[in-house]
Protein backbone atom coordinates (compact mmCIF):
# COMPACT_ATOMS: atom_id res chain seq x y z
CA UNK A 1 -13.38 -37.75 -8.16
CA UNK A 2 -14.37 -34.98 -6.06
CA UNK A 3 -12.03 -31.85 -5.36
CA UNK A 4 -12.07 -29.30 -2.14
CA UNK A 5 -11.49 -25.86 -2.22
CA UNK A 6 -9.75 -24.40 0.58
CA UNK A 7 -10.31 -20.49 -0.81
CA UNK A 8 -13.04 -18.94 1.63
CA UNK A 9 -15.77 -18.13 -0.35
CA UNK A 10 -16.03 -14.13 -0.88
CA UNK A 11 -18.41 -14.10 2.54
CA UNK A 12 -15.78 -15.87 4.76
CA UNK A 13 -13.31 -12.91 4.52
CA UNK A 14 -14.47 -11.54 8.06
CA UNK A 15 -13.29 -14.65 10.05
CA UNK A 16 -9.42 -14.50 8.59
CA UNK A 17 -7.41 -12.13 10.56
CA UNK A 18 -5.08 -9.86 8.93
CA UNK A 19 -1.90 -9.32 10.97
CA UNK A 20 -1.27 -6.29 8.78
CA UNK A 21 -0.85 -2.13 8.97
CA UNK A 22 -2.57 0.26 7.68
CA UNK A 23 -0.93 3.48 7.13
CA UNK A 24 -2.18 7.04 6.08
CA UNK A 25 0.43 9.26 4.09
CA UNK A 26 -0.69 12.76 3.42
CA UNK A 27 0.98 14.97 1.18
CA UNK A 28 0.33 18.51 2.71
CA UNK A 29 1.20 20.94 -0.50
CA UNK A 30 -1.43 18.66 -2.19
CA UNK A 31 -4.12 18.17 0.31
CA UNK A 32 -3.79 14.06 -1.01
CA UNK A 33 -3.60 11.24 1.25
CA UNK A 34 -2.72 7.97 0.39
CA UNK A 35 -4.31 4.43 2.35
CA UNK A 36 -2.21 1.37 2.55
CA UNK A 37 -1.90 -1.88 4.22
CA UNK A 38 0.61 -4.19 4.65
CA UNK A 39 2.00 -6.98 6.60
CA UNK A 40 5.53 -5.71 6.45
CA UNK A 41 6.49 -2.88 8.94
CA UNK A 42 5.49 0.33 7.55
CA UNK A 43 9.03 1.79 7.64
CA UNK A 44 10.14 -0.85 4.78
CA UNK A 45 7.00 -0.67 2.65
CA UNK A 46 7.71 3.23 2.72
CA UNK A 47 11.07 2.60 2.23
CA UNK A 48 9.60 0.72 -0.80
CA UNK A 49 7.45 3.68 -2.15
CA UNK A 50 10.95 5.85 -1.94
CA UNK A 51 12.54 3.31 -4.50
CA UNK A 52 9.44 2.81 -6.47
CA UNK A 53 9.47 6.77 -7.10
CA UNK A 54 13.87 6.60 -7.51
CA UNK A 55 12.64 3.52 -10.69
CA UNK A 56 10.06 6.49 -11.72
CA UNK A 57 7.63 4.03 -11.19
CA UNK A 58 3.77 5.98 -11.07
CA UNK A 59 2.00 8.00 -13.25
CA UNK A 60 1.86 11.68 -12.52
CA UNK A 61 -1.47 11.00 -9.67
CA UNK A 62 0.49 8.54 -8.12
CA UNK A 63 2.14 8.59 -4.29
CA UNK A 64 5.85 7.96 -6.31
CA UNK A 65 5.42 11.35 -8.48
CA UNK A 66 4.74 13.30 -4.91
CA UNK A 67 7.74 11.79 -3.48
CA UNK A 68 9.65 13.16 -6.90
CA UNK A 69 8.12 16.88 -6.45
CA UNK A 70 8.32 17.22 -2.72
CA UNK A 71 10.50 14.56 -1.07
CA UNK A 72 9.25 12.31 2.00
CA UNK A 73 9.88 15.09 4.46
């Protein structure tokens, strides 16, 4: 019995294109900037970090605790 793997081995990554965004989100008052990607539009993954940080989801370095202190303005 022999099996095939169809996972790219760790070196194939670079011929797989990612259809994705990546987004910068800087919080000015704390000179931090956050890097994401997604394959969503960015308006409904940030839409996503707003709820996360509604839950209180993220510990107090996190993207959700800046969106507590400041807002998304």
């Amino acid at each position: 019995m022999t099996v095939e793997s169809t996972t790219p081995s760790i070196t194939d990554w670079r011929i797989y294109k990612c259809k994705g965004t990546v987004y910068l989100i800087t919080c000015e008052p704390e000179k931090k900037s956050y890097v994401g990607i997604t394959r969503r539009p960015a308006k409904h993954r940030f839409q996503g970090h707003r709820k996360g940080a509604e839950k209180g989801q993220g510990d107090h370095l996190s993207l959700q605790e800046a969106l507590r202190t400041y807002g998304d303005d």
